[in-house]
PDB file of N, CA and C in Angstrom:
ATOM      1  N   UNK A   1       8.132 -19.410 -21.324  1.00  0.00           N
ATOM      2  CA  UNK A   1       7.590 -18.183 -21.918  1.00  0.00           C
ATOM      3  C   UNK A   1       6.133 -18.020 -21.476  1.00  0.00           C
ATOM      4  N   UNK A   2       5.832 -16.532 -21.296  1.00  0.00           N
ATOM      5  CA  UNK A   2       4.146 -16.263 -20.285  1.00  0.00           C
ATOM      6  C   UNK A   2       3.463 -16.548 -21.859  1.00  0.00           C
ATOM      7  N   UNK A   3       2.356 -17.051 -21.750  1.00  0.00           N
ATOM      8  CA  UNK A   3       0.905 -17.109 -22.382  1.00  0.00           C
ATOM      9  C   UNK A   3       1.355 -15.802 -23.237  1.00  0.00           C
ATOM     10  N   UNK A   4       0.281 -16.067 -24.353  1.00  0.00           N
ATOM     11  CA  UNK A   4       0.477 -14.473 -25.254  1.00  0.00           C
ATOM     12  C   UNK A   4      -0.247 -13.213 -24.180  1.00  0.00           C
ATOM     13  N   UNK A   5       0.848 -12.289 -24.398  1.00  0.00           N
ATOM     14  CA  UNK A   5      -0.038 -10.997 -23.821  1.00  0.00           C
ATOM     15  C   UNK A   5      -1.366 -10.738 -23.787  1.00  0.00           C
ATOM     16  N   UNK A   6      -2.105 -10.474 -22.667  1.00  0.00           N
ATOM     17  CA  UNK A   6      -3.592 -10.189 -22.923  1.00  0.00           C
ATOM     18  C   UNK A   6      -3.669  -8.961 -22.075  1.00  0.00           C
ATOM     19  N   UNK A   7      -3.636  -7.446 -22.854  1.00  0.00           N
ATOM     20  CA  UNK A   7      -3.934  -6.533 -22.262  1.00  0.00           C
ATOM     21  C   UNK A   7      -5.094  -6.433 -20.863  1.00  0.00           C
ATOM     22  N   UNK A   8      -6.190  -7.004 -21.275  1.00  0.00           N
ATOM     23  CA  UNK A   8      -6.745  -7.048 -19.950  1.00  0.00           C
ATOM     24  C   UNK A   8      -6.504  -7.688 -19.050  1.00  0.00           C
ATOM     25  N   UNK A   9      -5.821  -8.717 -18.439  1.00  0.00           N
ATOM     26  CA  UNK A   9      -5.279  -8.967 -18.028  1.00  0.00           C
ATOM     27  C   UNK A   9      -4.179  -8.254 -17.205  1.00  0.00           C
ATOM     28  N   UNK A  10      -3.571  -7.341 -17.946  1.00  0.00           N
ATOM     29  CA  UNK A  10      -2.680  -6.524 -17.370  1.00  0.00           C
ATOM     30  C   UNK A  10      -3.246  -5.464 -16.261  1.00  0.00           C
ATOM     31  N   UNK A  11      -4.544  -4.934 -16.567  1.00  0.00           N
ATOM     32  CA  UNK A  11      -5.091  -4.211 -15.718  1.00  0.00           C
ATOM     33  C   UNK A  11      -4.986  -4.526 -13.891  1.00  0.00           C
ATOM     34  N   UNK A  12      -5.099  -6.230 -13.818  1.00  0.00           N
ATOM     35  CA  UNK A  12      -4.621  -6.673 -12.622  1.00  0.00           C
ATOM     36  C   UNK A  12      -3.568  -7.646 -12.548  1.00  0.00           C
ATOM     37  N   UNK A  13      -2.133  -6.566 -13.256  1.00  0.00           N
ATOM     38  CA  UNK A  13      -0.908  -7.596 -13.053  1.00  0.00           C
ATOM     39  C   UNK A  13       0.008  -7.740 -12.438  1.00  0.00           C
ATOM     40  N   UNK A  14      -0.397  -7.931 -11.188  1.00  0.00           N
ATOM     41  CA  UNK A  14       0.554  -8.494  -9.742  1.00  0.00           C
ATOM     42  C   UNK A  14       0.149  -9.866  -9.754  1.00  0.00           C
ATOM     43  N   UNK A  15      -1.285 -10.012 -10.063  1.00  0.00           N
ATOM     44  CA  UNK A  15      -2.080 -11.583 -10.333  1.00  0.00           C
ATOM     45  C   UNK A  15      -1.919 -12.246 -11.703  1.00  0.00           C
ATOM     46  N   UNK A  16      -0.979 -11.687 -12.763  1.00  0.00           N
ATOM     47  CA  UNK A  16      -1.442 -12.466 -13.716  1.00  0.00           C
ATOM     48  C   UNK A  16       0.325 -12.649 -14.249  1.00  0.00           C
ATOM     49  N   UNK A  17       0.536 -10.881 -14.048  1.00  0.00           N
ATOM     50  CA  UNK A  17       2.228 -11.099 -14.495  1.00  0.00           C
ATOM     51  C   UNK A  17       3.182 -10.484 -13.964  1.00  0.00           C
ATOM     52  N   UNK A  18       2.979 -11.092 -12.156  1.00  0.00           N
ATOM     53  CA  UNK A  18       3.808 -10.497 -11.522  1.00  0.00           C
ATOM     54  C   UNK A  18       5.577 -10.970 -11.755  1.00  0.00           C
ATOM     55  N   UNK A  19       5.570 -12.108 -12.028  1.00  0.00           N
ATOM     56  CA  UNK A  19       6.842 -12.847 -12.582  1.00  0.00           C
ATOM     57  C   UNK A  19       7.676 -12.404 -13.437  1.00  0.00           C
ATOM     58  N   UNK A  20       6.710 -11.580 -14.809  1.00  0.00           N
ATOM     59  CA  UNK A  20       7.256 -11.054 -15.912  1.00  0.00           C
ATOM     60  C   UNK A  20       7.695  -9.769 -15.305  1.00  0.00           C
ATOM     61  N   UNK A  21       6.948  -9.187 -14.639  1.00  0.00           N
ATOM     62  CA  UNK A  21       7.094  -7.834 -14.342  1.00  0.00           C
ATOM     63  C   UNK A  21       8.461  -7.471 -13.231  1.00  0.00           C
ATOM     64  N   UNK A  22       8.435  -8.828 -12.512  1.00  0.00           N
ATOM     65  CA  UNK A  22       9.947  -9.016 -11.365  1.00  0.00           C
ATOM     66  C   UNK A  22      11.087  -9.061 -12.754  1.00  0.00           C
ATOM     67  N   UNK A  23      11.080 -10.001 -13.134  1.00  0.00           N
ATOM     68  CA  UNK A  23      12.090 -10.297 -14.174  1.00  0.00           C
ATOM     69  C   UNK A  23      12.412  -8.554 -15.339  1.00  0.00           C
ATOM     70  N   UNK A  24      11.896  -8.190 -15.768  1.00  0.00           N
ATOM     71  CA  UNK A  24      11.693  -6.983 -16.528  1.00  0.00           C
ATOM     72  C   UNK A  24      12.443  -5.761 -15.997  1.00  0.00           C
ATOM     73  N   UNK A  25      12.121  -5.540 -14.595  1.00  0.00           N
ATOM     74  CA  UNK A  25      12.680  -4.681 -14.104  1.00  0.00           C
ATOM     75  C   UNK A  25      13.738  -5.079 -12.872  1.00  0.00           C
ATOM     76  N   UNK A  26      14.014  -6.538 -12.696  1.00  0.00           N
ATOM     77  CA  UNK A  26      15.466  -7.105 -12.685  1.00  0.00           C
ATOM     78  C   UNK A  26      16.837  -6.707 -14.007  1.00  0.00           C
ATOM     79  N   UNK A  27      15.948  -7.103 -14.737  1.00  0.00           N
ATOM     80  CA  UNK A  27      17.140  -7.012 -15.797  1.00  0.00           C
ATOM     81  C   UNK A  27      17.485  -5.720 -16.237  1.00  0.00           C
ATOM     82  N   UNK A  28      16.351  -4.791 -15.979  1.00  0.00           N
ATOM     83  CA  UNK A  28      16.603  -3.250 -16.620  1.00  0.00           C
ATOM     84  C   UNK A  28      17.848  -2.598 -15.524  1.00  0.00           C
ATOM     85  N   UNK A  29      17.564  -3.310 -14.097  1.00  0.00           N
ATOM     86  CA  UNK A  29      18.887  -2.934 -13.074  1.00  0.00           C
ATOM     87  C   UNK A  29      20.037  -3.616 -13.250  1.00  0.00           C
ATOM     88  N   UNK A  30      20.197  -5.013 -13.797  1.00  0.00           N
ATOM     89  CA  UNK A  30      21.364  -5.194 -14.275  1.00  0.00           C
ATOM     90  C   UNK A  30      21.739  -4.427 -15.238  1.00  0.00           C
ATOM     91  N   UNK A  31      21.128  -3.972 -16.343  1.00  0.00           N
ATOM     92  CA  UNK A  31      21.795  -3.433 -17.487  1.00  0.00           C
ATOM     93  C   UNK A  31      22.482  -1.982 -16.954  1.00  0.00           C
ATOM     94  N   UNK A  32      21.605  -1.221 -16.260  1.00  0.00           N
ATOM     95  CA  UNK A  32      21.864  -0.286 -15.444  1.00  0.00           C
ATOM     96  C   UNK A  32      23.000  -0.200 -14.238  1.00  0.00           C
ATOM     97  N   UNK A  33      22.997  -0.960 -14.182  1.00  0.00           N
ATOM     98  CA  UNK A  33      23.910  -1.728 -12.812  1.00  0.00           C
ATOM     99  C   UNK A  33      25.381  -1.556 -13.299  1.00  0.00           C
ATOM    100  N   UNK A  34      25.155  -1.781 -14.469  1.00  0.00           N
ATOM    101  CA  UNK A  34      26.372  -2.487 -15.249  1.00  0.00           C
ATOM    102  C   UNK A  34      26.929  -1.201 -15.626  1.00  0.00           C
ATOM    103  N   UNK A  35      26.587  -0.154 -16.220  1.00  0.00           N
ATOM    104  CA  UNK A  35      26.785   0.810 -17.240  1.00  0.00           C
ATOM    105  C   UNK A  35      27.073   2.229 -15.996  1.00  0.00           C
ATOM    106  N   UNK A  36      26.526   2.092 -15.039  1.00  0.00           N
ATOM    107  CA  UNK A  36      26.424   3.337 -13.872  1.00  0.00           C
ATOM    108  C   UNK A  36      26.817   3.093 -12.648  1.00  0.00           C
ATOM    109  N   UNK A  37      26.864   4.229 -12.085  1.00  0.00           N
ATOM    110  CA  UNK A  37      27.024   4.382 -10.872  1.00  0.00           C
ATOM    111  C   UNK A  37      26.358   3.154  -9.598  1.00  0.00           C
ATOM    112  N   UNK A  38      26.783   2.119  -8.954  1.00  0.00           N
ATOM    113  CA  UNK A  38      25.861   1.380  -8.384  1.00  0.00           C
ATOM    114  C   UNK A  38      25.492   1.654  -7.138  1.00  0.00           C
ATOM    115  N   UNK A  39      25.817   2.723  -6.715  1.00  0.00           N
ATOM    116  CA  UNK A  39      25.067   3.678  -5.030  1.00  0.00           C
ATOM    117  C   UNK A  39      24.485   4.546  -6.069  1.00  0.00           C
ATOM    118  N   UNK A  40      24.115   5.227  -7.026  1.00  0.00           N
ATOM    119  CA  UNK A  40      22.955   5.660  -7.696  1.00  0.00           C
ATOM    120  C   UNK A  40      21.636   4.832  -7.994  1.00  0.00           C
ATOM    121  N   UNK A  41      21.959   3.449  -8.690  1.00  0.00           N
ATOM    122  CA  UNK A  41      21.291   2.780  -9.558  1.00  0.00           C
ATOM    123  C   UNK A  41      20.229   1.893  -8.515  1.00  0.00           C
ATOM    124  N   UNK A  42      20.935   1.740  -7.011  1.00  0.00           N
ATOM    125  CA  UNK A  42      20.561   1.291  -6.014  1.00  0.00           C
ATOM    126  C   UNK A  42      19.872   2.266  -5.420  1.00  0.00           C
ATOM    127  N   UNK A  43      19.784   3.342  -5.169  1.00  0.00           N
ATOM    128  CA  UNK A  43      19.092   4.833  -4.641  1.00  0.00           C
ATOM    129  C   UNK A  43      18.157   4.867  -5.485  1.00  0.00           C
ATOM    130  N   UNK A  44      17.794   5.021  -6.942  1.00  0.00           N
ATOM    131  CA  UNK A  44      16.925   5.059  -7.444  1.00  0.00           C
ATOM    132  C   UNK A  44      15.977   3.812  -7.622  1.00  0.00           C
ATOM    133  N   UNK A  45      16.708   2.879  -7.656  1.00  0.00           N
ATOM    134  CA  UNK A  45      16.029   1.510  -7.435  1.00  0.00           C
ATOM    135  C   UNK A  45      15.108   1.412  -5.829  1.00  0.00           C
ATOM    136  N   UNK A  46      15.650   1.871  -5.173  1.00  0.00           N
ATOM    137  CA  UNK A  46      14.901   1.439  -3.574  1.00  0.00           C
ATOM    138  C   UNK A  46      13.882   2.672  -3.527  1.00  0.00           C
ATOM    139  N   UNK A  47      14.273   3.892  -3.794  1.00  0.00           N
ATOM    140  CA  UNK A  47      13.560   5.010  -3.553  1.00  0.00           C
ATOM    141  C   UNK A  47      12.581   5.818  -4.330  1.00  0.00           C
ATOM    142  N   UNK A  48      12.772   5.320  -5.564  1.00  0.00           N
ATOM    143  CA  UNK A  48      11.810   5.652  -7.032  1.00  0.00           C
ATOM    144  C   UNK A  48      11.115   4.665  -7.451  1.00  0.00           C
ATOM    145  N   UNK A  49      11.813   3.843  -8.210  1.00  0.00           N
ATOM    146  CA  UNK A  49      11.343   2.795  -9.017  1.00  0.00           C
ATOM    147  C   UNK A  49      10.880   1.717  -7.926  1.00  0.00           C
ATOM    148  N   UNK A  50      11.063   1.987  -6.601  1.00  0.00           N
ATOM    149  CA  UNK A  50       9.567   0.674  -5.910  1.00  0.00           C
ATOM    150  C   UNK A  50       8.911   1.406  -5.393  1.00  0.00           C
ATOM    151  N   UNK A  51       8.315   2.549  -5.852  1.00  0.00           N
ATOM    152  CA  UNK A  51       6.828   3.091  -5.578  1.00  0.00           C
ATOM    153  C   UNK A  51       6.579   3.169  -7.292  1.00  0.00           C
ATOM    154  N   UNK A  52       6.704   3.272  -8.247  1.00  0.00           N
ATOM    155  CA  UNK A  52       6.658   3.035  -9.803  1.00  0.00           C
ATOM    156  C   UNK A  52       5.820   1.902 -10.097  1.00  0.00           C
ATOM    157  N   UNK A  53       4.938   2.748 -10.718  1.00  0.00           N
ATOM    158  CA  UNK A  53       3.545   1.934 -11.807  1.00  0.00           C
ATOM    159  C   UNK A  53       3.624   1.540 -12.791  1.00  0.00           C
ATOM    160  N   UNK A  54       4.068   0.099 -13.648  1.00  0.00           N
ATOM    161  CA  UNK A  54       4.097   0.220 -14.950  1.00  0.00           C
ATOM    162  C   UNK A  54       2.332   0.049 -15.654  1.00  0.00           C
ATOM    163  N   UNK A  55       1.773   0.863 -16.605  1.00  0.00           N
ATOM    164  CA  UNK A  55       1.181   0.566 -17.521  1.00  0.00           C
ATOM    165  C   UNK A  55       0.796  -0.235 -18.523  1.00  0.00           C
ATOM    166  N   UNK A  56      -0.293  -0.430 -19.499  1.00  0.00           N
ATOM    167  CA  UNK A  56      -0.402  -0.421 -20.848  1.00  0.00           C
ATOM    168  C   UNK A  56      -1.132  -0.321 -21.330  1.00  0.00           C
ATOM    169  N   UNK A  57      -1.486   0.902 -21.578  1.00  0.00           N
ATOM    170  CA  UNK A  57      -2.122   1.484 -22.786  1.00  0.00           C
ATOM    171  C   UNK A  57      -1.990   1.868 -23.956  1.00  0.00           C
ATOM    172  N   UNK A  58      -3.350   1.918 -24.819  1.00  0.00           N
ATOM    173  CA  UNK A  58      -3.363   2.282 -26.165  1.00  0.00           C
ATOM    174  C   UNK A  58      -2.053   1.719 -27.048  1.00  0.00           C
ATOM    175  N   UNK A  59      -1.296   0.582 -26.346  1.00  0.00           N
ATOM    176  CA  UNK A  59      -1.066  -0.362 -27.557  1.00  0.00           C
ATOM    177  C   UNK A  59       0.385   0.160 -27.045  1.00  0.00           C
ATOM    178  N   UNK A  60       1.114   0.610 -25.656  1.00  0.00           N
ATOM    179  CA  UNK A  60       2.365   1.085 -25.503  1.00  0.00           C
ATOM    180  C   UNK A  60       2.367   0.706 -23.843  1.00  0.00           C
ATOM    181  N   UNK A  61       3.652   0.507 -23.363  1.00  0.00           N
ATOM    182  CA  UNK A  61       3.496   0.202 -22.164  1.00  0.00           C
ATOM    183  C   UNK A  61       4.273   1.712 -21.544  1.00  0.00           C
ATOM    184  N   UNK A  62       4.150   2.347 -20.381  1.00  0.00           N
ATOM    185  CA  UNK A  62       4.793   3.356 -19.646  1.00  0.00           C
ATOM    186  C   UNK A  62       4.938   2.705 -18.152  1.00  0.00           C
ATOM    187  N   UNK A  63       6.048   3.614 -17.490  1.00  0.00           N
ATOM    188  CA  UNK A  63       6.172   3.507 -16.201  1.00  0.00           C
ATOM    189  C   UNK A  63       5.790   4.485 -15.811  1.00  0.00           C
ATOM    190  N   UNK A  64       5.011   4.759 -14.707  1.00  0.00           N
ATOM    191  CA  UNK A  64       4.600   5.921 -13.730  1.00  0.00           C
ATOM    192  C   UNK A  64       5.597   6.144 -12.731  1.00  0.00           C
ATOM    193  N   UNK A  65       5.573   7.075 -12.535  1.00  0.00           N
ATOM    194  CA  UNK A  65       6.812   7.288 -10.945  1.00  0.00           C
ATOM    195  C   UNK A  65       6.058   8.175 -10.219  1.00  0.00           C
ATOM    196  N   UNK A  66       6.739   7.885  -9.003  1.00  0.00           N
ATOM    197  CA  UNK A  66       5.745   8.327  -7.791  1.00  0.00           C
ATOM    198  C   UNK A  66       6.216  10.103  -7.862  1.00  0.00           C
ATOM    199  N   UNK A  67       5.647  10.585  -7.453  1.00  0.00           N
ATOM    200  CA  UNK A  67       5.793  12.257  -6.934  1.00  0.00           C
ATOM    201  C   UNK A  67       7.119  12.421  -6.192  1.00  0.00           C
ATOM    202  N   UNK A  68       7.593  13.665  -6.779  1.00  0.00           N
ATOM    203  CA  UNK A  68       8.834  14.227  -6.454  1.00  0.00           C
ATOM    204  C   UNK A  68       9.941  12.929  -6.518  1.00  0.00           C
ATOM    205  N   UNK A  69      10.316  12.328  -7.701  1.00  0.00           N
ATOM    206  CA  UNK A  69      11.493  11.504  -7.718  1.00  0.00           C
ATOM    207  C   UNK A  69      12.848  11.874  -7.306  1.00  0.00           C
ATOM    208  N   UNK A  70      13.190  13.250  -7.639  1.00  0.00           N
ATOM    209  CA  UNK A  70      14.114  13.496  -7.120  1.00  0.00           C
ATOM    210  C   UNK A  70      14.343  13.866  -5.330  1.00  0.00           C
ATOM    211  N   UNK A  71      13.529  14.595  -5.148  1.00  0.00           N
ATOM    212  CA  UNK A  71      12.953  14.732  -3.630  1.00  0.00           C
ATOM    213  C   UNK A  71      13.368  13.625  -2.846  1.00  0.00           C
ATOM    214  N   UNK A  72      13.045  12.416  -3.515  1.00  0.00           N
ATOM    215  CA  UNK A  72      13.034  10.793  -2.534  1.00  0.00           C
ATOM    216  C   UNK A  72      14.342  10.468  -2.714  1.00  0.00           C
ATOM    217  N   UNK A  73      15.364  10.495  -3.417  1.00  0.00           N
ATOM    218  CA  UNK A  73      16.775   9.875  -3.463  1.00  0.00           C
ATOM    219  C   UNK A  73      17.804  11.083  -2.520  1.00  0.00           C
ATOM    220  N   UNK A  74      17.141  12.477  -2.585  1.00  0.00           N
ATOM    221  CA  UNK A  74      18.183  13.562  -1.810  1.00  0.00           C
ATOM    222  C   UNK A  74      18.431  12.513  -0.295  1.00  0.00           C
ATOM    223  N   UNK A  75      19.439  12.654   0.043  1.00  0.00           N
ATOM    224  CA  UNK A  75      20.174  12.805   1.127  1.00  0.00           C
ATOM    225  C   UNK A  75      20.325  10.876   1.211  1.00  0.00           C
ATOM    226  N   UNK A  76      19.820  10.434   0.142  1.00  0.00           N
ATOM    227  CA  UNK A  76      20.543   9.048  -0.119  1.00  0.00           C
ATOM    228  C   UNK A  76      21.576   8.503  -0.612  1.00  0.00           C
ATOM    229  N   UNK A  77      21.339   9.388  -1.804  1.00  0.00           N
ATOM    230  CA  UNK A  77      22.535   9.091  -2.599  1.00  0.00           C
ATOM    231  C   UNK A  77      22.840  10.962  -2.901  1.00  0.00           C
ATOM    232  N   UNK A  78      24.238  11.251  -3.139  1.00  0.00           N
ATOM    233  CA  UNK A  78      24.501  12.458  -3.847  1.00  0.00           C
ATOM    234  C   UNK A  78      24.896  12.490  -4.980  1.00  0.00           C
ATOM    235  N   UNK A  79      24.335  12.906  -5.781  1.00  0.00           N
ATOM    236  CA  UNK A  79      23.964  13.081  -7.211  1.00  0.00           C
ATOM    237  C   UNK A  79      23.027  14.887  -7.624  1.00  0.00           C
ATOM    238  N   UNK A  80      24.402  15.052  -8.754  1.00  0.00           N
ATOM    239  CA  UNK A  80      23.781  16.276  -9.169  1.00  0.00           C
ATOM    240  C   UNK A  80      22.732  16.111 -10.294  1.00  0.00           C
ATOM    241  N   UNK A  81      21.647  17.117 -10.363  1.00  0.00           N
ATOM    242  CA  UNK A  81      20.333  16.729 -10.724  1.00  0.00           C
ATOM    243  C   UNK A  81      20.298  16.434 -12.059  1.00  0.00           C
ATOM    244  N   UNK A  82      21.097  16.950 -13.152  1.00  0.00           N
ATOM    245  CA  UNK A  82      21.268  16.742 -13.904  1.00  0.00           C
ATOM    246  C   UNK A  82      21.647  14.951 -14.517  1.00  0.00           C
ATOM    247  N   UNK A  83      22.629  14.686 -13.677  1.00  0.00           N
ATOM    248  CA  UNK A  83      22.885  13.229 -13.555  1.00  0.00           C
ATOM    249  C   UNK A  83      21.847  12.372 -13.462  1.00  0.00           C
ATOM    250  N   UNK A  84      21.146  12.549 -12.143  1.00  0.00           N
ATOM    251  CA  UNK A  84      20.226  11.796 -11.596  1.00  0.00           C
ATOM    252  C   UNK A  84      18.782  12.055 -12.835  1.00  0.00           C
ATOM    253  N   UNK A  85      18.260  13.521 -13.202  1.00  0.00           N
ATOM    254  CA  UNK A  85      17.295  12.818 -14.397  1.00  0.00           C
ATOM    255  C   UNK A  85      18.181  12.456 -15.440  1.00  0.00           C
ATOM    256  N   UNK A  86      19.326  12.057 -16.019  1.00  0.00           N
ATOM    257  CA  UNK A  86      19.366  11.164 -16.993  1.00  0.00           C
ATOM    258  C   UNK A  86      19.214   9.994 -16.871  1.00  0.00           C
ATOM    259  N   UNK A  87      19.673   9.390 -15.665  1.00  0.00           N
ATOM    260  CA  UNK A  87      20.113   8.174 -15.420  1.00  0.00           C
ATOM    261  C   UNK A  87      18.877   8.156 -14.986  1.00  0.00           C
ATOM    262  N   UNK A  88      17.705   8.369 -14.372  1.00  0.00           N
ATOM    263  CA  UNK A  88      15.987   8.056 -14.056  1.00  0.00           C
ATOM    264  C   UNK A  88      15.628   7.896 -15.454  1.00  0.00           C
ATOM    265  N   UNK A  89      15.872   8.924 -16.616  1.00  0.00           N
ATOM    266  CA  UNK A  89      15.012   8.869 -18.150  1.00  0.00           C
ATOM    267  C   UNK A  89      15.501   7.340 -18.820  1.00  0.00           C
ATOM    268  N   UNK A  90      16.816   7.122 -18.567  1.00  0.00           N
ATOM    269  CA  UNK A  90      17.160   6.050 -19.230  1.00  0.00           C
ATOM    270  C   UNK A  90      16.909   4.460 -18.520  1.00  0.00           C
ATOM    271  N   UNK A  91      16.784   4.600 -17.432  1.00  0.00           N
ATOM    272  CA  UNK A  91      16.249   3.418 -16.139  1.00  0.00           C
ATOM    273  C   UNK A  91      15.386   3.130 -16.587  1.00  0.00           C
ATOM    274  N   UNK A  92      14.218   4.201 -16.945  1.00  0.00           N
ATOM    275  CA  UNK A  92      12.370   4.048 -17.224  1.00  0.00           C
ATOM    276  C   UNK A  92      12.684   3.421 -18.552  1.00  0.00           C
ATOM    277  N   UNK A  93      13.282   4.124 -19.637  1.00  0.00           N
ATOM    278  CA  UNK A  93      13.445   3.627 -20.638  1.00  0.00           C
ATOM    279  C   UNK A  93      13.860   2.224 -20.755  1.00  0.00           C
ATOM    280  N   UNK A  94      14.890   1.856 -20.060  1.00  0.00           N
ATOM    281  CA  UNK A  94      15.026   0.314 -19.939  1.00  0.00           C
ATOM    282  C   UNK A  94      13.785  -0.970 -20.059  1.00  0.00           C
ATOM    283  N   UNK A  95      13.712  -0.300 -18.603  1.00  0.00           N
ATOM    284  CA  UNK A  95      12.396  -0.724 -17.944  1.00  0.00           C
ATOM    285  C   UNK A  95      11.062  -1.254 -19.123  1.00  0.00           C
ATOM    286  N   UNK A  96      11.167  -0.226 -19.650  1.00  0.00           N
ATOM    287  CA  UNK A  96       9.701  -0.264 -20.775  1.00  0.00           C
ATOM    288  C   UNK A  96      10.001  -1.035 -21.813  1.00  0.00           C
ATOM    289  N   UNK A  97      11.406  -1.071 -22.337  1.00  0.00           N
ATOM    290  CA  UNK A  97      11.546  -2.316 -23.124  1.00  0.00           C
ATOM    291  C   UNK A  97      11.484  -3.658 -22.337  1.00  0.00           C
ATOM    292  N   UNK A  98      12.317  -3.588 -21.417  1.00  0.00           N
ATOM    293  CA  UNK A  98      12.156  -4.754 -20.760  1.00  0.00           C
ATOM    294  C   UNK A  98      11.053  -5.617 -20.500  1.00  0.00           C
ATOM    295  N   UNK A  99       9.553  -4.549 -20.589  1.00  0.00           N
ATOM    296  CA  UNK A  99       8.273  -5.001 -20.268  1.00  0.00           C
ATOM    297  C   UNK A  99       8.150  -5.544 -22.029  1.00  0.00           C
ATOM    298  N   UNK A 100       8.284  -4.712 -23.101  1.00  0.00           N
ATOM    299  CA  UNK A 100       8.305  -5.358 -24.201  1.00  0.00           C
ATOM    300  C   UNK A 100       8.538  -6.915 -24.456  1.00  0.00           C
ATOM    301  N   UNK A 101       9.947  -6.717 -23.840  1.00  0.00           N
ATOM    302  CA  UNK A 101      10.580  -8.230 -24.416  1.00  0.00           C
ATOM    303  C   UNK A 101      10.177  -8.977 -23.731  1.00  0.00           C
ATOM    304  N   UNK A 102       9.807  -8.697 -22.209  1.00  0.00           N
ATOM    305  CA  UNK A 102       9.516  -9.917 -20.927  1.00  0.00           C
ATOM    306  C   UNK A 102       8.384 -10.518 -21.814  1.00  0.00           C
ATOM    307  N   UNK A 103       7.150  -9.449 -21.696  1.00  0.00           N
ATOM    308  CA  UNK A 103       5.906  -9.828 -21.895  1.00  0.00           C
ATOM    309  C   UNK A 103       5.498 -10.491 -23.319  1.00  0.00           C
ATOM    310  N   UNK A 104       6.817 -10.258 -24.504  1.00  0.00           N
ATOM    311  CA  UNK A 104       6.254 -10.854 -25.392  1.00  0.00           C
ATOM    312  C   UNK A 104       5.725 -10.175 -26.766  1.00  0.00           C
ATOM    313  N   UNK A 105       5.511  -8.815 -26.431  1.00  0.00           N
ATOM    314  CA  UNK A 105       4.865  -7.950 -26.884  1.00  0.00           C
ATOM    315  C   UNK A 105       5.558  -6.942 -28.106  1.00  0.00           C
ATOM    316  N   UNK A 106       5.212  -6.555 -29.420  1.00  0.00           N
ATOM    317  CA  UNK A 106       5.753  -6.033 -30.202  1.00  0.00           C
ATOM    318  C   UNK A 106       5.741  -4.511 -29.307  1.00  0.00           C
ATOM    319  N   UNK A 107       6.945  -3.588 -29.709  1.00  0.00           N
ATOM    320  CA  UNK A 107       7.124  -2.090 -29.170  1.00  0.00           C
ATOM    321  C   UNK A 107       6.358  -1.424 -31.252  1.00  0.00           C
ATOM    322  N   UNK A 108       5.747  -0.526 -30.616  1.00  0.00           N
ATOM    323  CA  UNK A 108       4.701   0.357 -31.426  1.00  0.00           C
ATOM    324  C   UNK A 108       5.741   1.370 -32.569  1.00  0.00           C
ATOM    325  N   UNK A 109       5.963   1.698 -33.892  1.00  0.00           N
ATOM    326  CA  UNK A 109       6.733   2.383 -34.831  1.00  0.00           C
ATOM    327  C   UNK A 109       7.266   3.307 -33.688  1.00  0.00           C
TER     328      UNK A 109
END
């Protein structure tokens, strides 16, 4: 188990919790993996979510995604748009617990 969370720390965490952060959003693609489409979950995984920033601020963690998410998976995977932002809203969502539980960290009311 990582050291207790230390927000500052996080500010530079490729150096402090790059491990937690591999593991976190490993498991958010298994869960995903599991439940969906896996030429989607893999399209959004290679083409979204590894240009994706996770956060933590003001006491909550977020993922950032790079510009035009949908833009980057066209002509990778085919998926109607509707599909593809649910299955992106619920990926991120994973994801952000996953940083919860990896890191240790209570999720906010």
């Amino acid at each position: 188990m990582a050291d207790e969370f230390d927000p500052e720390k996080f500010e530079d965490k490729y150096a402090h919790y790059f491990n937690e952060l591999q593991r976190a959003y490993k498991n958010a693609f298994n869960q995903m993996n599991d439940r969906y489409d896996s030429e989607l979950i893999h399209g959004i995984d290679q083409t979204v979510l590894n240009e994706s920033e996770p956060f933590y601020e003001d006491g909550e963690f977020r993922v950032e995604l790079p510009e035009d998410p949908r833009e980057r998976i066209r002509g990778a995977v085919a998926v109607d748009d509707e599909t593809f932002e649910e299955t992106l809203e619920e990926y991120v969502e994973r994801i952000e617990s996953e940083l919860y539980r990896t890191l240790g960290v209570d999720r906010p009311e």
